[in-house]
C-alpha atoms as a PDB file:
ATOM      1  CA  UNK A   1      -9.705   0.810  38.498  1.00  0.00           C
ATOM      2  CA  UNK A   2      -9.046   4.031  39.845  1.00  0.00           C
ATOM      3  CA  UNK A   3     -11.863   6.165  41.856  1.00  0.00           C
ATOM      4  CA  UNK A   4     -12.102   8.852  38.657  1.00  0.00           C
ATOM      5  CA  UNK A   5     -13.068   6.120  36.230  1.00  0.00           C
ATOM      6  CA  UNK A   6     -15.782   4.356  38.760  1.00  0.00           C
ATOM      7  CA  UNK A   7     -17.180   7.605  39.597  1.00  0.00           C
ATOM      8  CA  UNK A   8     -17.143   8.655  35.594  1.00  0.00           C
ATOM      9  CA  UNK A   9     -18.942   5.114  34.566  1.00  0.00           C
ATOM     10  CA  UNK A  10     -21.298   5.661  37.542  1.00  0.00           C
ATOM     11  CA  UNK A  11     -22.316   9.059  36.465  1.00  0.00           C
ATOM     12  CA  UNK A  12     -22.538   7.582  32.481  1.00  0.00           C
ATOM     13  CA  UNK A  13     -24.706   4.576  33.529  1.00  0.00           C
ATOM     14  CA  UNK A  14     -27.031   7.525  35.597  1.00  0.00           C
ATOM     15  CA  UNK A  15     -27.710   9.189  32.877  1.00  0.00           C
ATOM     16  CA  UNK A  16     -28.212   6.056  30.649  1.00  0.00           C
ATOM     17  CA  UNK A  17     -30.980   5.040  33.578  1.00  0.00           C
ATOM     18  CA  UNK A  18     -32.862   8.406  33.412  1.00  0.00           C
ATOM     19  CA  UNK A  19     -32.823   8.550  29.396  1.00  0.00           C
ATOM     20  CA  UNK A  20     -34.176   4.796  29.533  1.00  0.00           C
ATOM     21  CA  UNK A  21     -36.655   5.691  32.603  1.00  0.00           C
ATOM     22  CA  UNK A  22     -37.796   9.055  30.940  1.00  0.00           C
ATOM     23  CA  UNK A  23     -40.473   9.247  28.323  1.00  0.00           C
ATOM     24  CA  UNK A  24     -39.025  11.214  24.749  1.00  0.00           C
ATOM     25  CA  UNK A  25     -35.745   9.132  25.388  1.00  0.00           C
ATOM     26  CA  UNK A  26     -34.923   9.921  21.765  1.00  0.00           C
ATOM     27  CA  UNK A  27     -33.996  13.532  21.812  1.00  0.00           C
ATOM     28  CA  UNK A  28     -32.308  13.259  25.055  1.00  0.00           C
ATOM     29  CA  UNK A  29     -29.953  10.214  23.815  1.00  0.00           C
ATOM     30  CA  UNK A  30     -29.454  11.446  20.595  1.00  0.00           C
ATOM     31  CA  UNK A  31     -27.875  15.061  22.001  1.00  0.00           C
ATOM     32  CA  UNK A  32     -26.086  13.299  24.776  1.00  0.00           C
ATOM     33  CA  UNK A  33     -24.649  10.938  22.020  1.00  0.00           C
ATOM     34  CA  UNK A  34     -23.125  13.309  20.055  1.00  0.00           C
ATOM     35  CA  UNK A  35     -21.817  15.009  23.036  1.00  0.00           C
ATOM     36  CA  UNK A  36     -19.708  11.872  23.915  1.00  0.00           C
ATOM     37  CA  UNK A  37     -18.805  11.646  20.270  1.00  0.00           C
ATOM     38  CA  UNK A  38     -17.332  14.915  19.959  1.00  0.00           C
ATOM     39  CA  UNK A  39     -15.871  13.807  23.825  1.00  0.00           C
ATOM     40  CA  UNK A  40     -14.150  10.809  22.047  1.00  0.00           C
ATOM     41  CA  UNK A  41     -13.064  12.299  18.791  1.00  0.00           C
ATOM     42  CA  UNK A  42     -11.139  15.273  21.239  1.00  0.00           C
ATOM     43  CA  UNK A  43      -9.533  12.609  23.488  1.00  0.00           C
ATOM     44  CA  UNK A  44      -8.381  10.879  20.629  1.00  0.00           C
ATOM     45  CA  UNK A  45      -6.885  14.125  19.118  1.00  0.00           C
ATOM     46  CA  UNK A  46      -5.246  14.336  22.453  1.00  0.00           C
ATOM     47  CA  UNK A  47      -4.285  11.203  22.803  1.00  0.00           C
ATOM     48  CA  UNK A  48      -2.820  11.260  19.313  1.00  0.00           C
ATOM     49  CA  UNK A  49      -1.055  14.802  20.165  1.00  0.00           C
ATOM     50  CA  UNK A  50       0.744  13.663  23.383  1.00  0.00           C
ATOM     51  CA  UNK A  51       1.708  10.657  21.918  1.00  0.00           C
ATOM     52  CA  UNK A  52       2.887  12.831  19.056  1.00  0.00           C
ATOM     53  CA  UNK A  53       4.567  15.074  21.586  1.00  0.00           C
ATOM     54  CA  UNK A  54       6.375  11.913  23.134  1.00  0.00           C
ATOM     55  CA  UNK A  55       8.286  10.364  19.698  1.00  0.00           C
ATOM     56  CA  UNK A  56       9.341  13.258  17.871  1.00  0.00           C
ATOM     57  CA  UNK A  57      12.591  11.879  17.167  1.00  0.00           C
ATOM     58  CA  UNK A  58      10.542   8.978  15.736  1.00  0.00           C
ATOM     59  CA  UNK A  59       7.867  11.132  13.836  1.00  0.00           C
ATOM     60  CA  UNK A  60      11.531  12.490  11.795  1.00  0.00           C
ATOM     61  CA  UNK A  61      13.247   9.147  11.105  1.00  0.00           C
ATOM     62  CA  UNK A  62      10.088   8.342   9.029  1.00  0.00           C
ATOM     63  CA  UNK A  63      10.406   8.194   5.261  1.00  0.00           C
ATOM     64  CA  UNK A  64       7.395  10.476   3.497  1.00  0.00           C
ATOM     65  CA  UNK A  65       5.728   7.215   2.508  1.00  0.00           C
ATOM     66  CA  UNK A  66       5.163   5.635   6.292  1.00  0.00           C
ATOM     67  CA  UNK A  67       4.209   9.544   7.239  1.00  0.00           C
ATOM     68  CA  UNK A  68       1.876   9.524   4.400  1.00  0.00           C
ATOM     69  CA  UNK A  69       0.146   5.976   5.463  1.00  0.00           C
ATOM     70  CA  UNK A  70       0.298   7.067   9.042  1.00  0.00           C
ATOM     71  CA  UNK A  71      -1.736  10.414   8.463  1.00  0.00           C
ATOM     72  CA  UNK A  72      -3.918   8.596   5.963  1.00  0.00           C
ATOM     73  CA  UNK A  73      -4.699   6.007   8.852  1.00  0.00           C
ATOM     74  CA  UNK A  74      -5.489   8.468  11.004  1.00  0.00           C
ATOM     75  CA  UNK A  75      -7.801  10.607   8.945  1.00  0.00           C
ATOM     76  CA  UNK A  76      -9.840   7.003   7.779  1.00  0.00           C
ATOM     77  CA  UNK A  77     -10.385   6.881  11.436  1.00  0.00           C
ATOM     78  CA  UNK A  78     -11.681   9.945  12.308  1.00  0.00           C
ATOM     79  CA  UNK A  79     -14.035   9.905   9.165  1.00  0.00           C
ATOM     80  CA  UNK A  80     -14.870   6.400  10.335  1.00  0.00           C
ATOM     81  CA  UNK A  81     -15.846   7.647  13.675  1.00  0.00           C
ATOM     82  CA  UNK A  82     -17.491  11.368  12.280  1.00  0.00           C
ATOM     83  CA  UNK A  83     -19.307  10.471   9.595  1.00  0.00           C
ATOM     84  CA  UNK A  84     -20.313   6.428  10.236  1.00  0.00           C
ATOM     85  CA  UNK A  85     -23.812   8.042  10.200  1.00  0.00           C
ATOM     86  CA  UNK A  86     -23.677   8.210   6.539  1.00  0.00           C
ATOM     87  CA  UNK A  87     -21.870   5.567   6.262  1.00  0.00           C
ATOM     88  CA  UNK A  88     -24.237   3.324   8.402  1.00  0.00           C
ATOM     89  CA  UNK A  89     -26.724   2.373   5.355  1.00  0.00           C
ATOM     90  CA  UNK A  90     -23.605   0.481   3.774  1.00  0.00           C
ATOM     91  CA  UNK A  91     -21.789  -0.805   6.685  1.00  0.00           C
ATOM     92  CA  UNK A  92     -22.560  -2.566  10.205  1.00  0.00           C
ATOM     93  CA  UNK A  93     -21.139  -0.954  13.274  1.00  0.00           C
ATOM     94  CA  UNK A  94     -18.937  -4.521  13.715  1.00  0.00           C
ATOM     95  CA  UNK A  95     -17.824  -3.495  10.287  1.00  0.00           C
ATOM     96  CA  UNK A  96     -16.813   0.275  11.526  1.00  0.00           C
ATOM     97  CA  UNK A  97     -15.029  -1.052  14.417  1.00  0.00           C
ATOM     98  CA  UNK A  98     -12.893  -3.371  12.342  1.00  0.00           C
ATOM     99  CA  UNK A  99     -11.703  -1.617   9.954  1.00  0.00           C
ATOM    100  CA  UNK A 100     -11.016   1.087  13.133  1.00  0.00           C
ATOM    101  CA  UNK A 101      -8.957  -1.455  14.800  1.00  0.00           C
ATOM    102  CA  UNK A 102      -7.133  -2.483  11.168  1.00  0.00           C
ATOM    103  CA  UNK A 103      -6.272   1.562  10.643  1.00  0.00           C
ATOM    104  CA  UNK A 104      -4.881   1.741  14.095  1.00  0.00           C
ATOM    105  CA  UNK A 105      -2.895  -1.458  13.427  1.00  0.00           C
ATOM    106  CA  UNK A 106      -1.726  -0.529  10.313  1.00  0.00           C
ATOM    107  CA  UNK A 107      -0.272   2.779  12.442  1.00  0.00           C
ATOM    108  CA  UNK A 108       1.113   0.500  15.103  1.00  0.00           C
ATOM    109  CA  UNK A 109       3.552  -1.593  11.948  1.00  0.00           C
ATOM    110  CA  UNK A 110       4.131   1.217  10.091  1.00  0.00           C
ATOM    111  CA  UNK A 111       5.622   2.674  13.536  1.00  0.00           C
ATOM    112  CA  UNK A 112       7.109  -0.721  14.663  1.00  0.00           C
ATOM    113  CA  UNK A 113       8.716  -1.537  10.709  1.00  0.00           C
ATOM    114  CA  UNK A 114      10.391   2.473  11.435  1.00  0.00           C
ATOM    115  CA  UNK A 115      12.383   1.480  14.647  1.00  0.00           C
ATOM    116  CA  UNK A 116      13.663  -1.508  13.266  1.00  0.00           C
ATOM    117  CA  UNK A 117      17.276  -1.691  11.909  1.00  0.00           C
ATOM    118  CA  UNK A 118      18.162  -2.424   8.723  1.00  0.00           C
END
């Protein structure tokens, strides 16, 4: 692990011990929740951009269908991860992550199936 991510997880479990510690946790966690979420939903835009950035070539040779289920994928996830609290009521947060992980699979075929010869 490199010094950047120990120092980052040091200064996140900090804060997590003085919002624990500190009485009127709950307005405190809540705003520094949805700061991380908007965090994570703008690294994932970036990841998605440089890796976007990196396969142009790749991004072409796609047919409009695999684009289609590959934009579609990608918009399930961010709604997943923007709006799971209004989702929360009819779905676990096991059940978020899931179907997460089967979106960002079904990006990682549909990528895999458009390198392959035929």
């Amino acid at each position: 692990m490199n010094p950047t991510a120990a120092r980052n997880i040091a200064i996140i479990a900090g804060i997590a011990v003085l919002a624990v510690l500190w009485q009127g946790v709950g307005i405190i966690a809540a705003g520094l929740s949805q700061v991380i979420l908007v965090l994570f939903v703008f690294a994932l835009l970036a990841f998605g951009w440089r890796y976007f950035q990196q396969r142009q070539l790749a991004w072409l040779v796609l047919s409009e269908t695999q684009k289609g289920i590959i934009i579609g994928a990608g918009v399930g996830i961010a709604a997943l991860i923007i709006g799971f609290p209004l989702i929360a009521p009819i779905i676990t947060g096991l059940g978020a992550v899931v179907l997460i992980a089967a979106l960002a699979l079904v990006i990682f075929w549909v990528m895999r199936e458009s390198q392959r010869f035929r």
